[in-house]
Every structure is written in C-alpha cells, then in structure tokens.
PDB file of N, CA and C in Angstrom:
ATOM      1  N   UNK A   1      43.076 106.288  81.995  1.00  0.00           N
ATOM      2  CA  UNK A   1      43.611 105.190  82.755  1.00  0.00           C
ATOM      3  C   UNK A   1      44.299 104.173  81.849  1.00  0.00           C
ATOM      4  N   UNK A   2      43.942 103.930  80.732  1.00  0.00           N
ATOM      5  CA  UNK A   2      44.319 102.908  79.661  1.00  0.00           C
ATOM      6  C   UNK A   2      45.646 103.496  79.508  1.00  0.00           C
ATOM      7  N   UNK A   3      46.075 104.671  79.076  1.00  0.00           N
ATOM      8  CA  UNK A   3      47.549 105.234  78.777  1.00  0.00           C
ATOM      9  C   UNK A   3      48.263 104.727  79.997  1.00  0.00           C
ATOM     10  N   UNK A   4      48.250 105.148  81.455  1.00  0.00           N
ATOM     11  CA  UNK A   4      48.737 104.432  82.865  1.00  0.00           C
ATOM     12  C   UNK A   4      48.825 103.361  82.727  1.00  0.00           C
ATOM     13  N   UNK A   5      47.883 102.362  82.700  1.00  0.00           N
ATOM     14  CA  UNK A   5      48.240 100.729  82.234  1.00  0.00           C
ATOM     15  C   UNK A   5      48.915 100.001  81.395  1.00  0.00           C
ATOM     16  N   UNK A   6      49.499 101.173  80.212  1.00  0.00           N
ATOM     17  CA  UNK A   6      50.294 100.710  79.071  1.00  0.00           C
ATOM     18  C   UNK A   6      51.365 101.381  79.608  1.00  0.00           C
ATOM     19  N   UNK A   7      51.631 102.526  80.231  1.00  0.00           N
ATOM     20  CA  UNK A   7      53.194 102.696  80.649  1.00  0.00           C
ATOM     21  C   UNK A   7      53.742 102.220  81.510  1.00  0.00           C
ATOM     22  N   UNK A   8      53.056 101.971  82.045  1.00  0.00           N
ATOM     23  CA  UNK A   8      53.995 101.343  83.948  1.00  0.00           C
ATOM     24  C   UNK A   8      54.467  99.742  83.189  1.00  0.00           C
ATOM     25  N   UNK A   9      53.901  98.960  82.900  1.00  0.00           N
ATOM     26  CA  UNK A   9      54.718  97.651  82.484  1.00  0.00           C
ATOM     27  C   UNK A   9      55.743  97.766  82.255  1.00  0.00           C
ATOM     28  N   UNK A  10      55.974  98.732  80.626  1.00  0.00           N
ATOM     29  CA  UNK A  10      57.474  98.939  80.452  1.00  0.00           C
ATOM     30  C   UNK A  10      58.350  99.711  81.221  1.00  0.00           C
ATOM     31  N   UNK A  11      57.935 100.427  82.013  1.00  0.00           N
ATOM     32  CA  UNK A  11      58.744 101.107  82.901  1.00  0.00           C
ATOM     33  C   UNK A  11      59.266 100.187  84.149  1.00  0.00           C
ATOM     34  N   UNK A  12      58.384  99.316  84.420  1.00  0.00           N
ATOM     35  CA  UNK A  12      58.938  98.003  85.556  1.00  0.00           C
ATOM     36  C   UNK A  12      59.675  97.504  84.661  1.00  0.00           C
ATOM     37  N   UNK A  13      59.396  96.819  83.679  1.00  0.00           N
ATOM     38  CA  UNK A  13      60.217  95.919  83.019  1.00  0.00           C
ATOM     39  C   UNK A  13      61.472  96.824  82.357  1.00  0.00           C
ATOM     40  N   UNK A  14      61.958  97.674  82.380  1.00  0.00           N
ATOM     41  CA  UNK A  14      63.272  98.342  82.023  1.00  0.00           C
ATOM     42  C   UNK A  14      63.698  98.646  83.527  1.00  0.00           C
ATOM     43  N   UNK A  15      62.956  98.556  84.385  1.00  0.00           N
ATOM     44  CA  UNK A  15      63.951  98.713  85.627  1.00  0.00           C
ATOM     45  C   UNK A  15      64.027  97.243  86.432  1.00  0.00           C
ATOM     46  N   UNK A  16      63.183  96.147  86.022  1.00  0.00           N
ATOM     47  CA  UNK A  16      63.261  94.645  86.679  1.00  0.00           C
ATOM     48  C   UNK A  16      64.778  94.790  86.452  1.00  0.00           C
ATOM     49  N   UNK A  17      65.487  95.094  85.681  1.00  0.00           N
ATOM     50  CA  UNK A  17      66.986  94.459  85.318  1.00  0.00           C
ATOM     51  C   UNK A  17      67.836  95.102  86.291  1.00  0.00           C
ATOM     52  N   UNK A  18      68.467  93.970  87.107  1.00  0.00           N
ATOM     53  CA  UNK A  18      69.535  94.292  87.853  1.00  0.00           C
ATOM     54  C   UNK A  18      70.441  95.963  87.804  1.00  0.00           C
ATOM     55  N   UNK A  19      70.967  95.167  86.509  1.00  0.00           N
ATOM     56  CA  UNK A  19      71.942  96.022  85.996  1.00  0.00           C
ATOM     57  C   UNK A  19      71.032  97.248  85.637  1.00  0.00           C
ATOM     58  N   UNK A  20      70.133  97.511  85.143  1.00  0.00           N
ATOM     59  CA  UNK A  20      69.738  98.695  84.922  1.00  0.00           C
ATOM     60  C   UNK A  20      69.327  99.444  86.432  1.00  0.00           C
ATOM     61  N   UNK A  21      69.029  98.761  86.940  1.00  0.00           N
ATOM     62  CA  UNK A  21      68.151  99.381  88.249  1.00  0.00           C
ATOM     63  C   UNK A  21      69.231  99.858  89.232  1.00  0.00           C
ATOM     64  N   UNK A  22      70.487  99.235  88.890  1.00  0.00           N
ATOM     65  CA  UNK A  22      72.187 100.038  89.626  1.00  0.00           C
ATOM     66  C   UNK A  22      72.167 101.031  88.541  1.00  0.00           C
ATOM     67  N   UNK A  23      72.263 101.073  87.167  1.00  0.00           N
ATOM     68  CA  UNK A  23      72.476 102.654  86.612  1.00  0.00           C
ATOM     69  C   UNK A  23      71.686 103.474  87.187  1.00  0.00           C
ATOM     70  N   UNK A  24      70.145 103.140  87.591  1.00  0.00           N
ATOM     71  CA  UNK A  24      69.382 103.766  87.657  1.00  0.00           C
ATOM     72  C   UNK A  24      69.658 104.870  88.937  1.00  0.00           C
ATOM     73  N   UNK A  25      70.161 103.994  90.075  1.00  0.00           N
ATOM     74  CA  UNK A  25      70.197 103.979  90.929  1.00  0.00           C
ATOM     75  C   UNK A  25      71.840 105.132  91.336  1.00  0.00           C
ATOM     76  N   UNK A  26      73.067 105.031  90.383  1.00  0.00           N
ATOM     77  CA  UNK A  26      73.727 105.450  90.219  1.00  0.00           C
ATOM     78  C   UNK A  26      73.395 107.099  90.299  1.00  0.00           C
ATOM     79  N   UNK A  27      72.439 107.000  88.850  1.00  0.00           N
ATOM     80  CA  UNK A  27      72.959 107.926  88.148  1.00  0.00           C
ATOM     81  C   UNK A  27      71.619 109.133  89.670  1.00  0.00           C
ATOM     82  N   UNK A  28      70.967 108.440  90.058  1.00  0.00           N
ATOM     83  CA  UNK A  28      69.943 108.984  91.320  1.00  0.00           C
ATOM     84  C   UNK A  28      70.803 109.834  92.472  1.00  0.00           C
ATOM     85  N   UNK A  29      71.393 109.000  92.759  1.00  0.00           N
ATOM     86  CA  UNK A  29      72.106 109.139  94.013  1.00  0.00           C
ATOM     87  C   UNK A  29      73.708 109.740  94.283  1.00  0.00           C
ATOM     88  N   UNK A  30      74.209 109.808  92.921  1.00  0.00           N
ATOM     89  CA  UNK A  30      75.570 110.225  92.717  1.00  0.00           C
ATOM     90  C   UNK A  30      75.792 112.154  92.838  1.00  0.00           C
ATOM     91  N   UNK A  31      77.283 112.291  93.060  1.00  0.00           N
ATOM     92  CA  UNK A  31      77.154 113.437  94.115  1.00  0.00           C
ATOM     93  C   UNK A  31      76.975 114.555  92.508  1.00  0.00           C
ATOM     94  N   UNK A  32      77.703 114.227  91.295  1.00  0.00           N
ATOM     95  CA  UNK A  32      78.015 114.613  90.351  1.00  0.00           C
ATOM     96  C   UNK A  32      76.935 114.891  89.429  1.00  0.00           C
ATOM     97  N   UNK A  33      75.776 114.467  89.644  1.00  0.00           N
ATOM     98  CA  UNK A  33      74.175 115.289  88.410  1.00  0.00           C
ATOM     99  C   UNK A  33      74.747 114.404  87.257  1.00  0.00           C
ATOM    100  N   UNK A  34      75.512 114.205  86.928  1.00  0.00           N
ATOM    101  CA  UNK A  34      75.722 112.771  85.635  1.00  0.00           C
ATOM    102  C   UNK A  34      76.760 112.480  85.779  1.00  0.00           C
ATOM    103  N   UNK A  35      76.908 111.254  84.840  1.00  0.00           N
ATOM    104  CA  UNK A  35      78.327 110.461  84.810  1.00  0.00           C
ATOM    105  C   UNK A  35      78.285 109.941  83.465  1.00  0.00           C
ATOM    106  N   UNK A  36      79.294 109.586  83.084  1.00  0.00           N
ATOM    107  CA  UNK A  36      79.742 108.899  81.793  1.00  0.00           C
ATOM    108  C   UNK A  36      79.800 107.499  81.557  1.00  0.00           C
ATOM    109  N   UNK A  37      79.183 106.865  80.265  1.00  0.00           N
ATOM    110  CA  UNK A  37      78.719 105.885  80.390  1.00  0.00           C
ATOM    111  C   UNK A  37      80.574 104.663  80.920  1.00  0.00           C
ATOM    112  N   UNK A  38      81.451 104.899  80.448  1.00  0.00           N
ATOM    113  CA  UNK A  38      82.545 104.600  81.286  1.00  0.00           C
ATOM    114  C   UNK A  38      82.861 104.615  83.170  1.00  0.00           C
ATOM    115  N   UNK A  39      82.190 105.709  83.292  1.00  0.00           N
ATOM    116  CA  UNK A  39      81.974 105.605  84.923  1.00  0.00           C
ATOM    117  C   UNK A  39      80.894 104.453  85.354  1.00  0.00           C
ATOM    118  N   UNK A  40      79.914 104.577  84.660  1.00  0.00           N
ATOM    119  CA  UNK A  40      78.480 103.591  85.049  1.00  0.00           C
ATOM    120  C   UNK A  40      79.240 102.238  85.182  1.00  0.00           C
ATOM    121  N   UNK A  41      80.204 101.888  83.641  1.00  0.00           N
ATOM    122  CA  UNK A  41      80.236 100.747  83.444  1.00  0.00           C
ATOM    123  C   UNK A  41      81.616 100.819  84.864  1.00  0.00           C
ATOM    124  N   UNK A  42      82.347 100.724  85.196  1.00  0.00           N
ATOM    125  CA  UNK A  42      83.097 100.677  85.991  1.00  0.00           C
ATOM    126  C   UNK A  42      82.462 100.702  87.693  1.00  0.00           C
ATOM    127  N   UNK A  43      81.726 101.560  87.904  1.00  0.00           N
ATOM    128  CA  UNK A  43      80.926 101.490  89.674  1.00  0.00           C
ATOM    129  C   UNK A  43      79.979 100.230  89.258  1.00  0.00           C
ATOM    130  N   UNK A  44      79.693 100.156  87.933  1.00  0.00           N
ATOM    131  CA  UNK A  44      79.125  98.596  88.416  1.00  0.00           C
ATOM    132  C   UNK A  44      79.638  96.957  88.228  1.00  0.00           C
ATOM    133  N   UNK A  45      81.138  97.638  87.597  1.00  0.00           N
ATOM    134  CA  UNK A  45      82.007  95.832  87.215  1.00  0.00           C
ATOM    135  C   UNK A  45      81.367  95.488  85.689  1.00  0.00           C
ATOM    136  N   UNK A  46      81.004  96.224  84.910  1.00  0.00           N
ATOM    137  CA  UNK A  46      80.486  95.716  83.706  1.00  0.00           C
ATOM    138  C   UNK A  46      81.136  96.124  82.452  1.00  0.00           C
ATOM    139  N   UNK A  47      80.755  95.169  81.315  1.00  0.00           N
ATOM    140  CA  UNK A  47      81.773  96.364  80.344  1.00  0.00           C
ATOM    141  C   UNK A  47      81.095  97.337  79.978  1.00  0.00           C
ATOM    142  N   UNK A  48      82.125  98.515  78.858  1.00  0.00           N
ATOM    143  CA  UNK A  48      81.160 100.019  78.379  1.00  0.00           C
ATOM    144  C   UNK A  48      79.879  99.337  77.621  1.00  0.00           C
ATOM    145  N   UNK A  49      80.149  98.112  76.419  1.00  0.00           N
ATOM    146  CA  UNK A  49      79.344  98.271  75.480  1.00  0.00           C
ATOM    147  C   UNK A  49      78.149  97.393  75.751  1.00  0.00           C
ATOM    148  N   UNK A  50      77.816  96.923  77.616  1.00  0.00           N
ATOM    149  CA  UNK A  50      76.971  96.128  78.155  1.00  0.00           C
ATOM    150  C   UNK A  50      76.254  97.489  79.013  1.00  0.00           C
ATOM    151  N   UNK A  51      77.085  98.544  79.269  1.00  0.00           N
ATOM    152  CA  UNK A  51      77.031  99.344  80.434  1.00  0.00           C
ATOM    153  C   UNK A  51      75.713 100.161  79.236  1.00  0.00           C
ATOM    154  N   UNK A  52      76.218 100.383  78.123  1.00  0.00           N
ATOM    155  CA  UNK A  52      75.309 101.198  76.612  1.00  0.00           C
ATOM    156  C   UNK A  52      74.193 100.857  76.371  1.00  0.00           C
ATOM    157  N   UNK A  53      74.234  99.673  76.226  1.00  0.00           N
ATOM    158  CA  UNK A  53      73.017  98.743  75.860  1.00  0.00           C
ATOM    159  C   UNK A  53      72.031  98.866  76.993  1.00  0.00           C
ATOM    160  N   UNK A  54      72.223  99.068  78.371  1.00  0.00           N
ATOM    161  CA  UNK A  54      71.207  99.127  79.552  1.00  0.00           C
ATOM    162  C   UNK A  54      70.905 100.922  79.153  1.00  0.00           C
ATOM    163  N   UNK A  55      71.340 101.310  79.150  1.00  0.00           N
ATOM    164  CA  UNK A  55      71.441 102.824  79.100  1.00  0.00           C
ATOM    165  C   UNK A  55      70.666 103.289  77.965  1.00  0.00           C
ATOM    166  N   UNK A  56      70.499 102.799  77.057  1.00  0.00           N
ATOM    167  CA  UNK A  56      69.834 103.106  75.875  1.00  0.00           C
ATOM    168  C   UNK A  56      68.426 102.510  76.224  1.00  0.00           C
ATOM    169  N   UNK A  57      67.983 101.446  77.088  1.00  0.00           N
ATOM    170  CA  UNK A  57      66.917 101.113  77.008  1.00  0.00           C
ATOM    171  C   UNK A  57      66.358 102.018  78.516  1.00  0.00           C
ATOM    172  N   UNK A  58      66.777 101.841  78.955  1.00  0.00           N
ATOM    173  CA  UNK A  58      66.372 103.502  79.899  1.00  0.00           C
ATOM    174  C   UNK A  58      66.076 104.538  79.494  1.00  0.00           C
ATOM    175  N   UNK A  59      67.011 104.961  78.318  1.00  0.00           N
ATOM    176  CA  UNK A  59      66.695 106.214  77.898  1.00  0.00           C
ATOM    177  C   UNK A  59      65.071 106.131  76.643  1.00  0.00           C
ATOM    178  N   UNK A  60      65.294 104.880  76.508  1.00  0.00           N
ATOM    179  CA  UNK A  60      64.027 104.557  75.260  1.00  0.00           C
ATOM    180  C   UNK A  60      62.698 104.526  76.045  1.00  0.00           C
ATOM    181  N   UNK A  61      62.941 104.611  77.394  1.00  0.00           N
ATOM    182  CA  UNK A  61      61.847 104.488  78.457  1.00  0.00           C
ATOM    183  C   UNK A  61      61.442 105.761  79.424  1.00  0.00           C
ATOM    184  N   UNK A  62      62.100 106.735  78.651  1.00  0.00           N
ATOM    185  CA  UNK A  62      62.363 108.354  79.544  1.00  0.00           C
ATOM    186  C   UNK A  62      62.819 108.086  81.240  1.00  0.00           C
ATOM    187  N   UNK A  63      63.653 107.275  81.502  1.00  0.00           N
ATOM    188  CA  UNK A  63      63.898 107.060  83.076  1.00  0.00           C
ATOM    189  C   UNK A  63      65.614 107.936  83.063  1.00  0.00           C
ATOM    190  N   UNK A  64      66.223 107.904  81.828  1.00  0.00           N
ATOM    191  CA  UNK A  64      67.497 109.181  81.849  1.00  0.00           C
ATOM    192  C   UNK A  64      67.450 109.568  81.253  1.00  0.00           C
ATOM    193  N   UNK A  65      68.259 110.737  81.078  1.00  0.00           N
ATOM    194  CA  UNK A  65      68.438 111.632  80.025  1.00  0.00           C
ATOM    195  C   UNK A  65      69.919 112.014  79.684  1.00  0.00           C
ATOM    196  N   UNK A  66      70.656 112.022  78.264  1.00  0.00           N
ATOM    197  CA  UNK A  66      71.743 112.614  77.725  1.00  0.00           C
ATOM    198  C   UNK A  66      72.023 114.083  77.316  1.00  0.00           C
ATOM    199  N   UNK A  67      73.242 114.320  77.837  1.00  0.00           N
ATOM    200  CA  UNK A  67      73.765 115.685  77.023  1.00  0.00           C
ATOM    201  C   UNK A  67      74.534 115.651  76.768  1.00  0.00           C
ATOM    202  N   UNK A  68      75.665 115.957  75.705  1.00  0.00           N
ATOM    203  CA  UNK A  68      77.039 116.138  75.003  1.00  0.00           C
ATOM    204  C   UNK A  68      77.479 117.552  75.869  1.00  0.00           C
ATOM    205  N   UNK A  69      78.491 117.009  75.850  1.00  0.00           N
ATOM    206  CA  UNK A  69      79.315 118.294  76.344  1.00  0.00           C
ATOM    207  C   UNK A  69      80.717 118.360  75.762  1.00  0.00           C
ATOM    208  N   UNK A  70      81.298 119.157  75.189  1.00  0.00           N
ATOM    209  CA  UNK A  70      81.885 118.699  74.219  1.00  0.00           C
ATOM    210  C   UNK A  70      81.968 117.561  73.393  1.00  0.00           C
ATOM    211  N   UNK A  71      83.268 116.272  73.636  1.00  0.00           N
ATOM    212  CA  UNK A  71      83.034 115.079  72.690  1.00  0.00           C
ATOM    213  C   UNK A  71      82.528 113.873  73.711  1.00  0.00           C
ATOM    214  N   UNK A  72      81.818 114.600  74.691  1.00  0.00           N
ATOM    215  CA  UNK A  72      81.688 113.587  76.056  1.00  0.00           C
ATOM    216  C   UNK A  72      80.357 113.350  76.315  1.00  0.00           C
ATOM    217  N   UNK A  73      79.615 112.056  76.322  1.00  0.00           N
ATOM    218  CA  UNK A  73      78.276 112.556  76.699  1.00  0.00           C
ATOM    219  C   UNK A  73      78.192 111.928  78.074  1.00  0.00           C
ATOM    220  N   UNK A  74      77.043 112.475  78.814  1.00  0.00           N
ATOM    221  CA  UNK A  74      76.703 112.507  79.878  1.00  0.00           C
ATOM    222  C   UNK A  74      75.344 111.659  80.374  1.00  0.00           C
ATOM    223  N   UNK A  75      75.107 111.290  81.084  1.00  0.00           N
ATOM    224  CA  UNK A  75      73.829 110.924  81.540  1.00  0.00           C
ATOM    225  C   UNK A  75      73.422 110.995  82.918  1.00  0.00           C
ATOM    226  N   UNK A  76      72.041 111.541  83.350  1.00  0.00           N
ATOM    227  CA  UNK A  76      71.211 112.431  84.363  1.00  0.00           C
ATOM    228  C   UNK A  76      70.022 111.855  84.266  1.00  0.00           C
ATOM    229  N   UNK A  77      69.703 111.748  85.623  1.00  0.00           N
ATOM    230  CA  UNK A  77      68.090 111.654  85.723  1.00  0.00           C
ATOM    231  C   UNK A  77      67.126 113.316  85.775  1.00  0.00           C
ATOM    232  N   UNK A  78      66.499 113.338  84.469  1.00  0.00           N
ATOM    233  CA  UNK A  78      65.555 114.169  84.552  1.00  0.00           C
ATOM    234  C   UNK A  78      64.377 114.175  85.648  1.00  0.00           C
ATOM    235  N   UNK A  79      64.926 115.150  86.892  1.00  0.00           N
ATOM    236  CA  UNK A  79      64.221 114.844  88.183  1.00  0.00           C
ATOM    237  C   UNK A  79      62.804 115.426  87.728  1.00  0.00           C
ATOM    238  N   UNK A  80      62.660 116.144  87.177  1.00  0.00           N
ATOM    239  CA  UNK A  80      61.088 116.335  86.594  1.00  0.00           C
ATOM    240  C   UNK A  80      60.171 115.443  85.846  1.00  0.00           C
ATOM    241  N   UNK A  81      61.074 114.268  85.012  1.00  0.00           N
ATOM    242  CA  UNK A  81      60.256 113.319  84.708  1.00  0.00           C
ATOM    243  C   UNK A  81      60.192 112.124  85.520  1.00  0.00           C
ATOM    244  N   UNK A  82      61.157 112.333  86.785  1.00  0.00           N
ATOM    245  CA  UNK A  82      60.933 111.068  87.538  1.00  0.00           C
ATOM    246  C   UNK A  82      60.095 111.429  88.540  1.00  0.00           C
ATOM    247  N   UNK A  83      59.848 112.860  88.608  1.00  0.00           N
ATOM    248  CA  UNK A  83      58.798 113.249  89.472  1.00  0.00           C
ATOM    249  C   UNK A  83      57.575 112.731  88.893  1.00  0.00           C
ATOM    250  N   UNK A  84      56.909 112.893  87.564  1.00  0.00           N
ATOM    251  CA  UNK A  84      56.135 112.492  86.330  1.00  0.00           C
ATOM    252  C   UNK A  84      55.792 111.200  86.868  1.00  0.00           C
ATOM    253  N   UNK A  85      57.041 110.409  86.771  1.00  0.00           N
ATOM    254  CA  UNK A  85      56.748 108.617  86.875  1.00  0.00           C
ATOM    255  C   UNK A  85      56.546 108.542  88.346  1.00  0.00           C
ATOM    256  N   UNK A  86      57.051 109.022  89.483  1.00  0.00           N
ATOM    257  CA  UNK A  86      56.444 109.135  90.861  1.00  0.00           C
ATOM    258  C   UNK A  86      54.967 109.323  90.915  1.00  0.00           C
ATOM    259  N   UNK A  87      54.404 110.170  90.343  1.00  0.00           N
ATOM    260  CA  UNK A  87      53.290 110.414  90.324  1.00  0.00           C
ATOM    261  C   UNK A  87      52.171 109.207  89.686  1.00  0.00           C
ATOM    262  N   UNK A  88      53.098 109.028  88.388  1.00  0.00           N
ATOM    263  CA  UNK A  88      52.164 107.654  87.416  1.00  0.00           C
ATOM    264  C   UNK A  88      51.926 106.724  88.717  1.00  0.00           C
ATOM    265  N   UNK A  89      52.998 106.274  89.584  1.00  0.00           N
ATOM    266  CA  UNK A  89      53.075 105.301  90.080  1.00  0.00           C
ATOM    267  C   UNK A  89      52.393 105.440  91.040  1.00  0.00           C
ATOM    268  N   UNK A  90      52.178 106.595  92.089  1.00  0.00           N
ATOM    269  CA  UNK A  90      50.998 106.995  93.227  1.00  0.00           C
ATOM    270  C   UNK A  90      49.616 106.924  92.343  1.00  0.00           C
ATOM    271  N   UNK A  91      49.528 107.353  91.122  1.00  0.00           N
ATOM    272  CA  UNK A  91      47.958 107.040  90.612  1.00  0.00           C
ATOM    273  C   UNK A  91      47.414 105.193  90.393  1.00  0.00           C
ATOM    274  N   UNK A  92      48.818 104.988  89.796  1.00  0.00           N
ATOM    275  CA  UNK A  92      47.859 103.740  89.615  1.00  0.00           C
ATOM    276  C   UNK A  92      47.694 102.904  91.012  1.00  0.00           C
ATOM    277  N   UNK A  93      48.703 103.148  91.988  1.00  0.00           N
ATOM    278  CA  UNK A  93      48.595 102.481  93.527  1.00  0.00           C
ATOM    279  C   UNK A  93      47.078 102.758  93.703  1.00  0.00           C
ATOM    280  N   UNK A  94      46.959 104.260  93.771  1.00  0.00           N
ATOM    281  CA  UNK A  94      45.751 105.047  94.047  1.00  0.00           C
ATOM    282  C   UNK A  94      44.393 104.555  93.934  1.00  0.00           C
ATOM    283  N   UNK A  95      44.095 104.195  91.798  1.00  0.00           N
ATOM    284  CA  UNK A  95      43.417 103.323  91.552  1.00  0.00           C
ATOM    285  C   UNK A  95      42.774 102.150  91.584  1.00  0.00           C
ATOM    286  N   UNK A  96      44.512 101.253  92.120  1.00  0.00           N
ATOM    287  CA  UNK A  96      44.147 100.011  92.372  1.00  0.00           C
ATOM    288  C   UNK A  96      43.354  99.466  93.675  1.00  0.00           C
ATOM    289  N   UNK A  97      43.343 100.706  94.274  1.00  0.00           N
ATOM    290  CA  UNK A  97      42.781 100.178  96.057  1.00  0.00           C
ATOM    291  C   UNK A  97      41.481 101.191  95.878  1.00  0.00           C
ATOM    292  N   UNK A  98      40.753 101.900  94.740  1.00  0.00           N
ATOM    293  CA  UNK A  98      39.618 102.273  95.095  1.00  0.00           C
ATOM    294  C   UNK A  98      38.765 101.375  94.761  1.00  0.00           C
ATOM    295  N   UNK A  99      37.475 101.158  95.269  1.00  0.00           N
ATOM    296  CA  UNK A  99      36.380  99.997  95.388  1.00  0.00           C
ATOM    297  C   UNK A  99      35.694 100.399  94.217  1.00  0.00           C
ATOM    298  N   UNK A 100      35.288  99.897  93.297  1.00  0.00           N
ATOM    299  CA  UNK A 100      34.376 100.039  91.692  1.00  0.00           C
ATOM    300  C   UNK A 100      33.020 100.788  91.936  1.00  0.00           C
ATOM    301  N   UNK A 101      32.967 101.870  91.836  1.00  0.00           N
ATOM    302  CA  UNK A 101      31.454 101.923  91.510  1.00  0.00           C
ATOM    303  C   UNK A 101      30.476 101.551  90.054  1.00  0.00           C
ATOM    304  N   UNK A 102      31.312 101.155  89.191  1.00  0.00           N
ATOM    305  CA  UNK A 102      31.107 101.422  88.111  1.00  0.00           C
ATOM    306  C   UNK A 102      30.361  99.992  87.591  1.00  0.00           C
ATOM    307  N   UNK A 103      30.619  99.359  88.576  1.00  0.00           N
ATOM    308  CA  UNK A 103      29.404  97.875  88.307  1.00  0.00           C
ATOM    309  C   UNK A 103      30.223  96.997  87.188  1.00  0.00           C
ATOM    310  N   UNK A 104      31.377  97.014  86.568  1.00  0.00           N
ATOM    311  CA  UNK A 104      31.749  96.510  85.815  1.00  0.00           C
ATOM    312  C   UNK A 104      31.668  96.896  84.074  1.00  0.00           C
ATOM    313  N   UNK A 105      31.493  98.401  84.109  1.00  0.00           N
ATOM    314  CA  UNK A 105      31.135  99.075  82.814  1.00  0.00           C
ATOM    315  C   UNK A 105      32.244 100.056  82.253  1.00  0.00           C
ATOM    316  N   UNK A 106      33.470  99.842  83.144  1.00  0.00           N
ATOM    317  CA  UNK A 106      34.672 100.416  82.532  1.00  0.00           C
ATOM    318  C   UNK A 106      35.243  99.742  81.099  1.00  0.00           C
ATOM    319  N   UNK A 107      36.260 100.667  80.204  1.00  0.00           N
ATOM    320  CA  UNK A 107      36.186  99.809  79.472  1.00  0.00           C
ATOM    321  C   UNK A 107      37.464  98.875  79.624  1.00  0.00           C
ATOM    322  N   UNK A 108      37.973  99.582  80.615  1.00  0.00           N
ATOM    323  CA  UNK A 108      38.955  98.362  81.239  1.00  0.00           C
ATOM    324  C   UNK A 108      39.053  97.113  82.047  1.00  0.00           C
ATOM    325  N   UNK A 109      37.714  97.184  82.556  1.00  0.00           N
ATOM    326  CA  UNK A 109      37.431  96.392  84.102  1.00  0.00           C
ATOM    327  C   UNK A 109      37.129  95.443  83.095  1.00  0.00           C
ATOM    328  N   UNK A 110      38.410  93.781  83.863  1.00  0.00           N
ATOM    329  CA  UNK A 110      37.822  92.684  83.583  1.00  0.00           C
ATOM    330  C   UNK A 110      36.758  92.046  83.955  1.00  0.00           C
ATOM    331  N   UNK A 111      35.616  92.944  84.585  1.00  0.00           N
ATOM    332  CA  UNK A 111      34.224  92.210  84.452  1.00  0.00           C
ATOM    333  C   UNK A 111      33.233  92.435  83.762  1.00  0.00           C
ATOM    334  N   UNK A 112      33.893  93.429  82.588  1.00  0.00           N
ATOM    335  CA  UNK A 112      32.943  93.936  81.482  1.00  0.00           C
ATOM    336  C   UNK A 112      33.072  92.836  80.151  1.00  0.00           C
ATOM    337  N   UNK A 113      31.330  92.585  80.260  1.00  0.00           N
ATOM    338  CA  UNK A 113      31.493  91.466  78.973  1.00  0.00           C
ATOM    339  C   UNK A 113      32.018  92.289  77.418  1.00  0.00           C
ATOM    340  N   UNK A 114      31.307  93.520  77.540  1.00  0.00           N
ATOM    341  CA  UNK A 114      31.874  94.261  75.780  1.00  0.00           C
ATOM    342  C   UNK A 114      32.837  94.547  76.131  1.00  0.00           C
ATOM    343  N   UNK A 115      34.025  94.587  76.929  1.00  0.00           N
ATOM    344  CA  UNK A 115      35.290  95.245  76.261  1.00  0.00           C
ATOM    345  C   UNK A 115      35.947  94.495  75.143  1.00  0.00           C
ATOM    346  N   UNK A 116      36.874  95.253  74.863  1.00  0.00           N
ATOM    347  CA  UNK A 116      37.549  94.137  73.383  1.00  0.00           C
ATOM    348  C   UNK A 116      38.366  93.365  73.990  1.00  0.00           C
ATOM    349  N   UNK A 117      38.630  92.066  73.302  1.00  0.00           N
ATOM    350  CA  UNK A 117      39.338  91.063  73.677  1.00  0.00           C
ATOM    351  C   UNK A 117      40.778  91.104  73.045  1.00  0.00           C
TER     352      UNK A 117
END
C-alpha cells in the first residue's frame, strides 16, 4: 500500500496541469494512436518548446510513451499502462472506503503512535 500512496500524488500532480491534462487527453482520444509533439502544440494554441516541456513530464510519470519513426518522434498512450494506473486508482478508491480492522497498527494508519515520523 505504501508504493500506491507514493505514486498516485505524482501522477495527480503531472496531470493537475491544464495543459498537460489536454495532451493527455489528446493524445487518448485522437483518431491517429500518436501525434507529434508539433501537432500537440498546435490543437492546443501553445508553443513546441512549452508543448515538450509538458510532454516530458508525462513521460517522466509513465502516463505516454515515445517512438521514433524515422527522424520523427511520436507520442501514444501506452493503453496497458493506463490500464495499470486505472487499476492503481480503483485500489486506492477501494482502500480508502474500507472500515480499519486493524485498530490502528498499520504502518501507515495515522493512528499508529510507532510509525515513523
């Protein structure tokens, strides 16, 4: 559960951003399986080297993925790892609404006096 609690933050917080959450959203829903970071920056009014900078921190977050194809690269959502993060995200929902049996002896639960601070 501790690994789940350390990924989902950064994964909200690389998609809180507007602008990332339209690439995101782009690169999801577009008829084409990828587009070029010139297309991104253009369907969303932004420049390339603002359009890069969102794109790289997505990709530093496994939410896309690149391929070269010749001198062109591409970018795709790896529907298998967003299946992955679908899932992260049904577990921790999952977690958060089951009732404790554990009396406060997890080593996560903030009602445990020994966990580390």
């Amino acid at each position: 559960m501790t690994d789940l609690l350390e990924q989902l933050p950064r994964i909200f917080k690389a998609l809180a951003d507007p602008t990332r959450l339209k690439i995101f959203r782009l690169l999801m829903f577009n008829d084409e399986d990828k587009l070029k970071v010139i297309d991104l920056a253009a369907k969303i009014g932004i420049s390339q080297p603002a359009a890069t900078q969102h794109i790289n921190i997505l990709k530093e977050h496994n939410l896309i993925k690149s391929k070269r194809e010749q001198n062109i690269k591409y970018y795709y959502i790896d529907k298998q790892e967003f299946n992955r993060l679908k899932e992260l995200l049904n577990n921790a929902l999952d977690i958060s609404l089951m009732k404790c049996t554990f009396k406060g002896k997890c080593i996560d639960c903030p009602r445990n006096k020994d966990r580390e601070k």
